[in-house]
PDB file of N, CA and C in Angstrom:
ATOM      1  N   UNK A   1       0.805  -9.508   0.299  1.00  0.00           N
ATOM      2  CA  UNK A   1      -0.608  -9.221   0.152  1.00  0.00           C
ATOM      3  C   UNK A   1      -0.861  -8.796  -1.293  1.00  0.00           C
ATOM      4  N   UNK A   2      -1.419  -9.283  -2.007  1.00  0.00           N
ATOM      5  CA  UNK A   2      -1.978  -9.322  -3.474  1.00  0.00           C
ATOM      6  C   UNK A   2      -2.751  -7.613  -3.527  1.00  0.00           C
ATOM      7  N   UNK A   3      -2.494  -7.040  -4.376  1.00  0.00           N
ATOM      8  CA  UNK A   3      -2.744  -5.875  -4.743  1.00  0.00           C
ATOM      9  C   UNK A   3      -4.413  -5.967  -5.063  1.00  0.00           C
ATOM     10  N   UNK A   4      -4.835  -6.684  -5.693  1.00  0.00           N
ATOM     11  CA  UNK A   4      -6.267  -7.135  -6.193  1.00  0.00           C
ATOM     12  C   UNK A   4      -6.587  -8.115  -5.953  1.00  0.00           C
ATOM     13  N   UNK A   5      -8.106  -8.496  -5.331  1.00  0.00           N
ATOM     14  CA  UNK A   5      -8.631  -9.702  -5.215  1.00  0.00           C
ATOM     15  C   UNK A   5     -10.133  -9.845  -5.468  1.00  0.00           C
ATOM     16  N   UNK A   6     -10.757 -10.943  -5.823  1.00  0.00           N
ATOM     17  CA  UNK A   6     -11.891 -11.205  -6.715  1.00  0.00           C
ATOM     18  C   UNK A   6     -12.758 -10.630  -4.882  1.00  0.00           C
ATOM     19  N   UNK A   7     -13.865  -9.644  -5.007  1.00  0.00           N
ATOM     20  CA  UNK A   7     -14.530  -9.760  -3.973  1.00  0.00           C
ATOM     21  C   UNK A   7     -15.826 -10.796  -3.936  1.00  0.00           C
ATOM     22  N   UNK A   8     -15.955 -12.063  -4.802  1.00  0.00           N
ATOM     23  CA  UNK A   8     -16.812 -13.362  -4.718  1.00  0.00           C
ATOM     24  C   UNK A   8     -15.801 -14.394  -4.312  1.00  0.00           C
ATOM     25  N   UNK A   9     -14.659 -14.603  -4.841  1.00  0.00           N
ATOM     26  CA  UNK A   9     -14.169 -15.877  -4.365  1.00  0.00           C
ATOM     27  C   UNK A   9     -12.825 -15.605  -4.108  1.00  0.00           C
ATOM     28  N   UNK A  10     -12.238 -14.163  -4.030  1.00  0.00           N
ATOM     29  CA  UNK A  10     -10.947 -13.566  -3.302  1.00  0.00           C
ATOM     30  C   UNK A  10      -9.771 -14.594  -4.092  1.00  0.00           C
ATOM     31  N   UNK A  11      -9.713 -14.686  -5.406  1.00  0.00           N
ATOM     32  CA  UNK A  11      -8.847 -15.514  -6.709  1.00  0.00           C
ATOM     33  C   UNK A  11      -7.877 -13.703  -6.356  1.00  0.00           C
ATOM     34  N   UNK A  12      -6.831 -14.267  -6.329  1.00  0.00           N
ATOM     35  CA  UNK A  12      -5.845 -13.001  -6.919  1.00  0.00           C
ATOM     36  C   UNK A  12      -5.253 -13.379  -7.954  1.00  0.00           C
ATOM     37  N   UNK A  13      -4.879 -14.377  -8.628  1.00  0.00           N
ATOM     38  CA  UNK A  13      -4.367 -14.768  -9.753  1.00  0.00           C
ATOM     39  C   UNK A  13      -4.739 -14.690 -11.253  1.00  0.00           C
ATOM     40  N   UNK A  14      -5.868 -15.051 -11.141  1.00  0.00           N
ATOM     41  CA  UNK A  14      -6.566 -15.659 -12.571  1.00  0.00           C
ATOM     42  C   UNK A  14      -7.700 -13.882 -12.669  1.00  0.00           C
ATOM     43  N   UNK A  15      -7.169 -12.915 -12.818  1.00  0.00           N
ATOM     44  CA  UNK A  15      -7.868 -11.760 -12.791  1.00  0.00           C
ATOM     45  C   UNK A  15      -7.349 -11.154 -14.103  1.00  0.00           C
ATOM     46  N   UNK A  16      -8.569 -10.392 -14.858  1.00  0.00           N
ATOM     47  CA  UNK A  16      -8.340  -9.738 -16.329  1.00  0.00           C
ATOM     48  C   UNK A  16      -8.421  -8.386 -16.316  1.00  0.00           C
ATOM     49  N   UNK A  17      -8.042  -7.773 -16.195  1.00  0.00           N
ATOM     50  CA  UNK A  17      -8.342  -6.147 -16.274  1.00  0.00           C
ATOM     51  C   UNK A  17      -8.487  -5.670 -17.729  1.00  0.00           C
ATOM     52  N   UNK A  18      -9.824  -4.440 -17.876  1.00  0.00           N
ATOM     53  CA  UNK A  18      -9.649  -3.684 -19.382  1.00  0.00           C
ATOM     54  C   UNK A  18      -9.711  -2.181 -19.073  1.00  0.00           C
ATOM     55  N   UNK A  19      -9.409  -1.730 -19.360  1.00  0.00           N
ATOM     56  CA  UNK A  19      -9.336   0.294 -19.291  1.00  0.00           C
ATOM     57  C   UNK A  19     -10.475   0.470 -20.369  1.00  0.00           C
ATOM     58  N   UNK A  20     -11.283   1.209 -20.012  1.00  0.00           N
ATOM     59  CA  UNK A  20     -12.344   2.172 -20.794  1.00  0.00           C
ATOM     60  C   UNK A  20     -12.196   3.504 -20.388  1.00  0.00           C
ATOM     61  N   UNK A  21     -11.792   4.536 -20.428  1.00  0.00           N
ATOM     62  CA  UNK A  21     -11.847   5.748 -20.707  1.00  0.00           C
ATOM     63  C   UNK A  21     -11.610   5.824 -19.161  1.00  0.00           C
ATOM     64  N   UNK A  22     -10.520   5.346 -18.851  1.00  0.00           N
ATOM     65  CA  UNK A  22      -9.996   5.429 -17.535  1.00  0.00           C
ATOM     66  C   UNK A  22     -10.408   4.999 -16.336  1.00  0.00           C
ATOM     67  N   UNK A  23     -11.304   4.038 -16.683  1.00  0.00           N
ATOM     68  CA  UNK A  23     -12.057   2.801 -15.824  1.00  0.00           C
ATOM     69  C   UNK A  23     -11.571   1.710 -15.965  1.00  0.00           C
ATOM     70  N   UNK A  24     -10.936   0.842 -14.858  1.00  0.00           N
ATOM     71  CA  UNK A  24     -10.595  -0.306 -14.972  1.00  0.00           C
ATOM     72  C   UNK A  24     -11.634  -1.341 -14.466  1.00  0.00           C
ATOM     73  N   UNK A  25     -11.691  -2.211 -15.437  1.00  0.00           N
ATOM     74  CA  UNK A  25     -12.938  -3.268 -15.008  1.00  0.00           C
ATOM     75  C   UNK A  25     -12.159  -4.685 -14.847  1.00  0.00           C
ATOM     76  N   UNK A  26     -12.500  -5.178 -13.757  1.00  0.00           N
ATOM     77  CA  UNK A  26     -11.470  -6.747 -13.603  1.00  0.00           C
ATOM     78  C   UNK A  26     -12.135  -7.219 -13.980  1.00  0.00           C
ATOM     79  N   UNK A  27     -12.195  -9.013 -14.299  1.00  0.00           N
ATOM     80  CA  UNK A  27     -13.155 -10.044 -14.252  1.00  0.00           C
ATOM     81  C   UNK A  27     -12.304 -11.124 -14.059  1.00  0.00           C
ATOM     82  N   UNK A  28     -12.689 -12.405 -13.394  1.00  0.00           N
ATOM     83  CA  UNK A  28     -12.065 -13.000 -12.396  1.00  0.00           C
ATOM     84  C   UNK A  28     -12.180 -14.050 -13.487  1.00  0.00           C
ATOM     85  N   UNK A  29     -11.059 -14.865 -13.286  1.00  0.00           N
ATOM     86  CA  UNK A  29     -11.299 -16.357 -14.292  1.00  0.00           C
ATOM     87  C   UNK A  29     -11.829 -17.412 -13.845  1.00  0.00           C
ATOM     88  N   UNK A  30     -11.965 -17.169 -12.370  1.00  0.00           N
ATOM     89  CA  UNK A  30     -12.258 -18.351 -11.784  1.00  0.00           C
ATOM     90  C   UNK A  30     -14.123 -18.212 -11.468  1.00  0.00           C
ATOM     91  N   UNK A  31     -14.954 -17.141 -10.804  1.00  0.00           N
ATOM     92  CA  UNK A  31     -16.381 -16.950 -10.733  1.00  0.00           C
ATOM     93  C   UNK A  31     -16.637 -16.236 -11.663  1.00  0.00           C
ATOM     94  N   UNK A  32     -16.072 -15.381 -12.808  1.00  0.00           N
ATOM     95  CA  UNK A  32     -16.671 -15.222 -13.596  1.00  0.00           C
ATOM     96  C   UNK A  32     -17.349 -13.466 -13.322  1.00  0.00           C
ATOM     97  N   UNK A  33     -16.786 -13.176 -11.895  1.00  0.00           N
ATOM     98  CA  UNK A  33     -17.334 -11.736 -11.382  1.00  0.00           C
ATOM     99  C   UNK A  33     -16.824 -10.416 -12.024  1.00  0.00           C
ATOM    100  N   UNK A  34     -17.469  -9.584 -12.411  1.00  0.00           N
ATOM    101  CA  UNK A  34     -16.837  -8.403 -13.163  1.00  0.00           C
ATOM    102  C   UNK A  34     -17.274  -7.241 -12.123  1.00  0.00           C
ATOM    103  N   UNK A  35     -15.626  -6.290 -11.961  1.00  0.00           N
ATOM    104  CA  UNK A  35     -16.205  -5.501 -11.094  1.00  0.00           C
ATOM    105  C   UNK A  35     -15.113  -4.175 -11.373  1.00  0.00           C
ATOM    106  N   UNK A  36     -15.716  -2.835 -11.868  1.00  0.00           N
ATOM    107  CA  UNK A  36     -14.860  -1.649 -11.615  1.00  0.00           C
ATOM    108  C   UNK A  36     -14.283  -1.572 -10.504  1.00  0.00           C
ATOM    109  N   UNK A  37     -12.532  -1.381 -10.223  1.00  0.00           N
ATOM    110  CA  UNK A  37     -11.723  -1.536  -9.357  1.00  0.00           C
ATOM    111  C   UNK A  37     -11.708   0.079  -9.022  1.00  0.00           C
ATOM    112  N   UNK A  38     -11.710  -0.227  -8.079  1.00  0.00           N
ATOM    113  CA  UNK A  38     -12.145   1.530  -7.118  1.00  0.00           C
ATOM    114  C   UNK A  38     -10.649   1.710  -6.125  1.00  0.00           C
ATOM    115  N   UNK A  39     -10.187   2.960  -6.700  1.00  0.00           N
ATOM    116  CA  UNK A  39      -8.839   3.482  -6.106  1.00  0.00           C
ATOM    117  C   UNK A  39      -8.815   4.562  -4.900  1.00  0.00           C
ATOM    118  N   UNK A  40      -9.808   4.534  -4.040  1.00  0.00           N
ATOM    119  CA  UNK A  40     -10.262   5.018  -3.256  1.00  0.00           C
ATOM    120  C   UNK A  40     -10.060   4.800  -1.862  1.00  0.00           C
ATOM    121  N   UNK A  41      -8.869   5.063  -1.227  1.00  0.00           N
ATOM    122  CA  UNK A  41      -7.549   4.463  -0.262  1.00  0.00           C
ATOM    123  C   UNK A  41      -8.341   4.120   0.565  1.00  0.00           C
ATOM    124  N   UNK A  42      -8.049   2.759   1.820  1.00  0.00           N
ATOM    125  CA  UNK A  42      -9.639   2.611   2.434  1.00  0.00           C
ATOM    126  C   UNK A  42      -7.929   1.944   3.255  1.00  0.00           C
ATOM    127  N   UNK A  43      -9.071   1.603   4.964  1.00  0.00           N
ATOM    128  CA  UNK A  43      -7.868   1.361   5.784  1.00  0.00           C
ATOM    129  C   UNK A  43      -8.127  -0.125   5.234  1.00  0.00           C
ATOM    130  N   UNK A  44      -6.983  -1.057   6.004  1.00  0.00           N
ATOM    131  CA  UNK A  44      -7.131  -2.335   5.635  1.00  0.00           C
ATOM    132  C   UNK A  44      -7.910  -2.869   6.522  1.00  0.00           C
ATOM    133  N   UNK A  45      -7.580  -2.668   8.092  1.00  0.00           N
ATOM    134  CA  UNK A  45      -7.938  -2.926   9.231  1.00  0.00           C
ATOM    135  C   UNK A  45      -9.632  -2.804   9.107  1.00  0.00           C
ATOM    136  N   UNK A  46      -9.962  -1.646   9.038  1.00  0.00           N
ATOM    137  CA  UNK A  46     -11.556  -1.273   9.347  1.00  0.00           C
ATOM    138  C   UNK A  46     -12.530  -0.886   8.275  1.00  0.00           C
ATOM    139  N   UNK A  47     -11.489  -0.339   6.963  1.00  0.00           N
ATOM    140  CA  UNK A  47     -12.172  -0.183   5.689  1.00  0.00           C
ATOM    141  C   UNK A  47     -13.042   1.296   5.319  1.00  0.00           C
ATOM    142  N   UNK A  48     -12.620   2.251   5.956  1.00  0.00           N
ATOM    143  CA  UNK A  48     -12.662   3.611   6.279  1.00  0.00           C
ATOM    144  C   UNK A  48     -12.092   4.091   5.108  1.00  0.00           C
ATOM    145  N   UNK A  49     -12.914   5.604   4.487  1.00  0.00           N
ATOM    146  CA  UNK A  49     -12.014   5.767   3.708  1.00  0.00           C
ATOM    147  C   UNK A  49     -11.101   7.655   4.283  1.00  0.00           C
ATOM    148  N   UNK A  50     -11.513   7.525   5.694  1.00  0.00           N
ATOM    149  CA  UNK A  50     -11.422   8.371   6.133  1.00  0.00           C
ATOM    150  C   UNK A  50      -9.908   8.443   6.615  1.00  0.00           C
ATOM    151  N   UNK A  51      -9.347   8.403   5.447  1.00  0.00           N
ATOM    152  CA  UNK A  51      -7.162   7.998   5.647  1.00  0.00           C
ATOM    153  C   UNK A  51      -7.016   9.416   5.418  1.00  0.00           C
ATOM    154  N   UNK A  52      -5.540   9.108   5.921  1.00  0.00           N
ATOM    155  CA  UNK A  52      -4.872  10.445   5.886  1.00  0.00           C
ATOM    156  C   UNK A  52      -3.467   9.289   4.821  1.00  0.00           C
ATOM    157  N   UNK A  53      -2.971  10.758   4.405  1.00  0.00           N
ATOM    158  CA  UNK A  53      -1.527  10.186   3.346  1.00  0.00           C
ATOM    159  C   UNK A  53      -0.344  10.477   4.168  1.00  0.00           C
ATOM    160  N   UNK A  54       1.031   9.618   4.312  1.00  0.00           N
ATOM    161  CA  UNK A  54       1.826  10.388   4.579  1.00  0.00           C
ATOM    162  C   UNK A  54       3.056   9.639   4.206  1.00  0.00           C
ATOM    163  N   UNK A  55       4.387  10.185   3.848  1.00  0.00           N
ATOM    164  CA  UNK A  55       5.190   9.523   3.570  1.00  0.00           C
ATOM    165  C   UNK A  55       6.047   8.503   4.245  1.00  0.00           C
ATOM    166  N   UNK A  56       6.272   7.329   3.938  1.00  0.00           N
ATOM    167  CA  UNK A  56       7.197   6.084   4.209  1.00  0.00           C
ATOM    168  C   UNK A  56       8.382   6.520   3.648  1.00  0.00           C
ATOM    169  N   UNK A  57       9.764   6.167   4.463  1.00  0.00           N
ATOM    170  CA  UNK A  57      11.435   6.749   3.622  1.00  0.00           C
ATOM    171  C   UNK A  57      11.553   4.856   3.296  1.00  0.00           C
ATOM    172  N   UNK A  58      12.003   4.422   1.789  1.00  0.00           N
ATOM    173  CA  UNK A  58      12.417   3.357   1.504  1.00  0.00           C
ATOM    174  C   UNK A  58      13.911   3.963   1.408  1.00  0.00           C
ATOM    175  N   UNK A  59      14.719   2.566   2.183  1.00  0.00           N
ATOM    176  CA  UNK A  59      15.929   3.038   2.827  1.00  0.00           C
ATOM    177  C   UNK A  59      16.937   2.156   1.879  1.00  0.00           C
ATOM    178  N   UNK A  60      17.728   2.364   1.618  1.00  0.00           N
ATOM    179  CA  UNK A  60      18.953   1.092   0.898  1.00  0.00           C
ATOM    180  C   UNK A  60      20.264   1.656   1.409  1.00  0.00           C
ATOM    181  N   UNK A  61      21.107   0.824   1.459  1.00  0.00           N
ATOM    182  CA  UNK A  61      22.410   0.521   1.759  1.00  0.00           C
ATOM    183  C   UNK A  61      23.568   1.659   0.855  1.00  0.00           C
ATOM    184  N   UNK A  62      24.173   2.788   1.248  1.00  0.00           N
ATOM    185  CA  UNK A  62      24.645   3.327  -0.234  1.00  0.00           C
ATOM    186  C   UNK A  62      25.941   3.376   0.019  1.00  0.00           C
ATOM    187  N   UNK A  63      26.654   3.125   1.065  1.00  0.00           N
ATOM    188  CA  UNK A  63      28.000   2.643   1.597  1.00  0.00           C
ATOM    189  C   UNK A  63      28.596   1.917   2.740  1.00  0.00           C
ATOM    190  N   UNK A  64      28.669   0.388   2.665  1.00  0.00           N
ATOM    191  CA  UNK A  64      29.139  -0.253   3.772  1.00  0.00           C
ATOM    192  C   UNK A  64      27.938  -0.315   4.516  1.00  0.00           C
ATOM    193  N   UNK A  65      27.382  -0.015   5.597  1.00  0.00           N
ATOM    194  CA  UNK A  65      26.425  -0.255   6.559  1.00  0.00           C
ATOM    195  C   UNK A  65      25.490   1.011   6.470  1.00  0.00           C
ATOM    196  N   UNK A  66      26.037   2.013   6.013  1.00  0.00           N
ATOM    197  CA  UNK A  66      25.321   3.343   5.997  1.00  0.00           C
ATOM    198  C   UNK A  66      23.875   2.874   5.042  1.00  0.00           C
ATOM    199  N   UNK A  67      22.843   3.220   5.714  1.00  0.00           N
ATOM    200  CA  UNK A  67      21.737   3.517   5.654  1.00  0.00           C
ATOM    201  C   UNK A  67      21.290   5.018   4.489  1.00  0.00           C
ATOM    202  N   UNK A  68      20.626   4.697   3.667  1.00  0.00           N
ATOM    203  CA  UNK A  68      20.252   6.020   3.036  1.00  0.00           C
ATOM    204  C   UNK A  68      18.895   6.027   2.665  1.00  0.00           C
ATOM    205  N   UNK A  69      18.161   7.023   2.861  1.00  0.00           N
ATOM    206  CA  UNK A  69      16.950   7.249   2.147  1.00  0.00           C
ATOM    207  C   UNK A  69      16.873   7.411   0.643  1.00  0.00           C
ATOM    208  N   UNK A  70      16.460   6.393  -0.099  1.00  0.00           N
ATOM    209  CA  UNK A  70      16.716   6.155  -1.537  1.00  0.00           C
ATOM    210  C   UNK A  70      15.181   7.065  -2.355  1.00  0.00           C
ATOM    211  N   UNK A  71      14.291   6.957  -1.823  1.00  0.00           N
ATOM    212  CA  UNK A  71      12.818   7.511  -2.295  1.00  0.00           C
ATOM    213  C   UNK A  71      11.984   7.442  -1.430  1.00  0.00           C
ATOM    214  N   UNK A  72      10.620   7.910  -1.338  1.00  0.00           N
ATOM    215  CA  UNK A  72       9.483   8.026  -0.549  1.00  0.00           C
ATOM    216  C   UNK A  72       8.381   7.444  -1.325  1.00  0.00           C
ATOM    217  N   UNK A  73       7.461   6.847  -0.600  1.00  0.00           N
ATOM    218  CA  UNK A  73       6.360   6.102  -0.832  1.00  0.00           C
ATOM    219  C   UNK A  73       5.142   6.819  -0.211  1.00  0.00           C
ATOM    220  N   UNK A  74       3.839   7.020  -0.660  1.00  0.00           N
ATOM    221  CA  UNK A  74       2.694   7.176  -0.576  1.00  0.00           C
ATOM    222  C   UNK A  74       2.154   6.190   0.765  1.00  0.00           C
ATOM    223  N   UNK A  75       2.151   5.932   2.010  1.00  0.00           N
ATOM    224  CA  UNK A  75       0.942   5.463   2.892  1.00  0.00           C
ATOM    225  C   UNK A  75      -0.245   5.749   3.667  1.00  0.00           C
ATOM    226  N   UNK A  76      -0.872   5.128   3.740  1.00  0.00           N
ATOM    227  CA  UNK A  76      -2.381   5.859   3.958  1.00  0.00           C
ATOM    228  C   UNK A  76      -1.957   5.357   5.934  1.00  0.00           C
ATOM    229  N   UNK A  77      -2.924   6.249   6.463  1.00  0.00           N
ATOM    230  CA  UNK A  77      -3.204   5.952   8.017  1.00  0.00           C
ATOM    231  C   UNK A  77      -4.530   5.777   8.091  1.00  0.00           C
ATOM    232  N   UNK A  78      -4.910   5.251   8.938  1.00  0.00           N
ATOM    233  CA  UNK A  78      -6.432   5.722   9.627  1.00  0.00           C
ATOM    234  C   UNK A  78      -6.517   6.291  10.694  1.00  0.00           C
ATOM    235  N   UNK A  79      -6.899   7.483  11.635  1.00  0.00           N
ATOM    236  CA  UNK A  79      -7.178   8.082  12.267  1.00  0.00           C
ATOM    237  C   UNK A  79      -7.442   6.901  13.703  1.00  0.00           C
ATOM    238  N   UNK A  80      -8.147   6.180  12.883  1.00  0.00           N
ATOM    239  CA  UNK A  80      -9.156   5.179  14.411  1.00  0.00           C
ATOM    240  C   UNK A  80      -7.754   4.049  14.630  1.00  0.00           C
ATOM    241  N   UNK A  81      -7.500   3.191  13.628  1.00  0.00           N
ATOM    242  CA  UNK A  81      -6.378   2.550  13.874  1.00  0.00           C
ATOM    243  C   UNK A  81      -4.814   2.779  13.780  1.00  0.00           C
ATOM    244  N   UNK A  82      -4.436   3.531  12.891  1.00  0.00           N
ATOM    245  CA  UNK A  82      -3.136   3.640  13.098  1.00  0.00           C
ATOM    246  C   UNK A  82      -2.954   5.707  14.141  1.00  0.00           C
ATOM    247  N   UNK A  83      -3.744   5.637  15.154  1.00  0.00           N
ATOM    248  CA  UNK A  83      -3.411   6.742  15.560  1.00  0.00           C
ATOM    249  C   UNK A  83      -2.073   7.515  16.350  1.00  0.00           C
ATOM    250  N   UNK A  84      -1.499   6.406  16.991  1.00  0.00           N
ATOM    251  CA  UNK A  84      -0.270   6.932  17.621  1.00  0.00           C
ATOM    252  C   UNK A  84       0.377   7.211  16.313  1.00  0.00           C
ATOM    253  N   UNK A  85       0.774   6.338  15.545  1.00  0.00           N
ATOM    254  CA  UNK A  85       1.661   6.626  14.144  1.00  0.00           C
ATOM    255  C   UNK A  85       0.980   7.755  13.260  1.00  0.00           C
ATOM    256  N   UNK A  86      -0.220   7.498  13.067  1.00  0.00           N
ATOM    257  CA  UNK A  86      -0.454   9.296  12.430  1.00  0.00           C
ATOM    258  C   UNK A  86       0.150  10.489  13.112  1.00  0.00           C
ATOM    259  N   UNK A  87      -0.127  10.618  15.072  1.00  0.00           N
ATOM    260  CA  UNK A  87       0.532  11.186  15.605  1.00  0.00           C
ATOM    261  C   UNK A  87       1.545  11.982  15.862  1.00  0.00           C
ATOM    262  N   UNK A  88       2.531  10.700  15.892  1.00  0.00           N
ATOM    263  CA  UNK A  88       3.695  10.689  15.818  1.00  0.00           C
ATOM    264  C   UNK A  88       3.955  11.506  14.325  1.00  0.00           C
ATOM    265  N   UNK A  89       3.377  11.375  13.108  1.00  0.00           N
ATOM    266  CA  UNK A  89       4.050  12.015  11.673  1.00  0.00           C
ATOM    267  C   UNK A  89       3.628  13.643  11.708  1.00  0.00           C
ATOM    268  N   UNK A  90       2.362  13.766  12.279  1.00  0.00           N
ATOM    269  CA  UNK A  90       1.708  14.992  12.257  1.00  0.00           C
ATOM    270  C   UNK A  90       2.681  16.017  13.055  1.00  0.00           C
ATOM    271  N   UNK A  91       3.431  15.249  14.611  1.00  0.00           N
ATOM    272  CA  UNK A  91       4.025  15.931  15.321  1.00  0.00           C
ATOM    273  C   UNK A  91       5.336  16.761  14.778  1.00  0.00           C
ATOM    274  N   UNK A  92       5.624  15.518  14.196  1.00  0.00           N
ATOM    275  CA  UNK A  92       7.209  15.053  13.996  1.00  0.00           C
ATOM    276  C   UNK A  92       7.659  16.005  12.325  1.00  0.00           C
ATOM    277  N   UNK A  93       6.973  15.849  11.441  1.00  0.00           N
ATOM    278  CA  UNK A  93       6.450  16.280   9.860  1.00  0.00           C
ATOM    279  C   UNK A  93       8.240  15.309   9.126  1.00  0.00           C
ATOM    280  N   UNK A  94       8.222  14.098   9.737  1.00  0.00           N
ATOM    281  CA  UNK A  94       9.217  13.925   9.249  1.00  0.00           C
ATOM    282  C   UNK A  94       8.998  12.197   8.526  1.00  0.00           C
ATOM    283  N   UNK A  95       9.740  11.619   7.607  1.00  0.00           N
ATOM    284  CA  UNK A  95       9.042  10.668   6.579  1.00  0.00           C
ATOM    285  C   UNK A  95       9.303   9.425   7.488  1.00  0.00           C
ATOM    286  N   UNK A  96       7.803   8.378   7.943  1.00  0.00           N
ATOM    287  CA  UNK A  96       7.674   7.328   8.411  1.00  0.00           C
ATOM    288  C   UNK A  96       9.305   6.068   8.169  1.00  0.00           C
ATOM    289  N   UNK A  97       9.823   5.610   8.960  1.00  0.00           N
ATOM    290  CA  UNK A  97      10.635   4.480   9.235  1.00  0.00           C
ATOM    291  C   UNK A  97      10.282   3.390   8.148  1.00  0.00           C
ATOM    292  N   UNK A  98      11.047   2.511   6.960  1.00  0.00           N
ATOM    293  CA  UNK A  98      10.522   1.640   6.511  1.00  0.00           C
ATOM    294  C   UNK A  98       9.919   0.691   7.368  1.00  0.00           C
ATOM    295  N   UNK A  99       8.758  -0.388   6.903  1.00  0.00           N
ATOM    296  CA  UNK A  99       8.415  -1.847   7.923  1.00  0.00           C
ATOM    297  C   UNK A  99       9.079  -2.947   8.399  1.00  0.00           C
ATOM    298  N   UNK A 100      10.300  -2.850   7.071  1.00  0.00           N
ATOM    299  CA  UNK A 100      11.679  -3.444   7.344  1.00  0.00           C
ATOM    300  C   UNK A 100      12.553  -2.908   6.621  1.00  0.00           C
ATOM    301  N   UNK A 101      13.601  -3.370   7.307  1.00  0.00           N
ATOM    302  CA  UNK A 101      15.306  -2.189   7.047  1.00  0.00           C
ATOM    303  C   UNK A 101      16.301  -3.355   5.804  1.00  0.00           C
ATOM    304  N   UNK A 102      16.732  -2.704   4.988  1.00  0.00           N
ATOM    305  CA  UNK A 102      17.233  -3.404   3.582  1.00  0.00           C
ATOM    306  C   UNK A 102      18.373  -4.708   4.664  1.00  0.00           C
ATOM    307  N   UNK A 103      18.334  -5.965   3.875  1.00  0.00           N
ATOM    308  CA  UNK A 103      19.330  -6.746   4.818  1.00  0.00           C
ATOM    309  C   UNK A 103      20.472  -7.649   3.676  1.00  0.00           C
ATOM    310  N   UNK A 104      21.637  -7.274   3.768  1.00  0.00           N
ATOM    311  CA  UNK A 104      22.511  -7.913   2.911  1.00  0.00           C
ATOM    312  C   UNK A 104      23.237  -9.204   3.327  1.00  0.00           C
ATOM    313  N   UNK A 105      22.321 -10.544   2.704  1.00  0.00           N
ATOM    314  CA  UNK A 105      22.912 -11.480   3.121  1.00  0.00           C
ATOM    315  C   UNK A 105      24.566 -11.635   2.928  1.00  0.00           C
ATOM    316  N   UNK A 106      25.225 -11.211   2.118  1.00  0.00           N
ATOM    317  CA  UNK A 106      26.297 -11.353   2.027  1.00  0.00           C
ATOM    318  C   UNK A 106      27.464 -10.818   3.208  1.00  0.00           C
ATOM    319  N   UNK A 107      26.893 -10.189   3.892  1.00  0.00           N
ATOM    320  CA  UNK A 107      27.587  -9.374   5.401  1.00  0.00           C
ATOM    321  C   UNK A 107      28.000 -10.258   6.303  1.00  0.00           C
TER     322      UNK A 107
END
């Protein structure tokens, strides 16, 4: 899923970004649309910006099959859609499961 996309003709490629005093302004190569990019965590599902934050464990391999928590990542929830999994973190206070687990073709 493309980090940025033109909201006239949804181009993720052909996009220009400039910083002004800590404003980023895109403009699309393809319609020509210019638009301040707003960092303002929103769900994907419903578009709420009514998220909660909580940590993801990114996991890597650090001996043989052993599993390790290498760093933590920033993910947003939504209350309305991801509620069992907010749940579950609120209950639990412990860092979300990666979406997928590191896989070494060479094994």
């Amino acid at each position: 899923m493309p980090l940025v996309t033109c909201p006239h003709c949804e181009e993720d490629e052909n996009l220009e970004g400039n910083t002004v005093d800590g404003v980023i302004t895109i403009t699309c190569g393809e319609c020509g649309a210019r638009w301040d990019r707003d960092f303002t965590p929103k769900c994907p599902t419903c578009g709420s910006t009514e998220v909660r934050d909580a940590l993801q464990a990114i996991l890597d391999k650090s001996r043989g099959n052993q599993l390790s928590i290498q760093s933590l990542r920033v993910v947003w929830l939504c209350p309305d859609c991801d509620t069992d999994t907010l749940r579950s973190y609120l209950d639990s206070n412990v860092p979300l499961p990666p979406d997928e687990l590191p896989v070494n073709i060479d094994d």
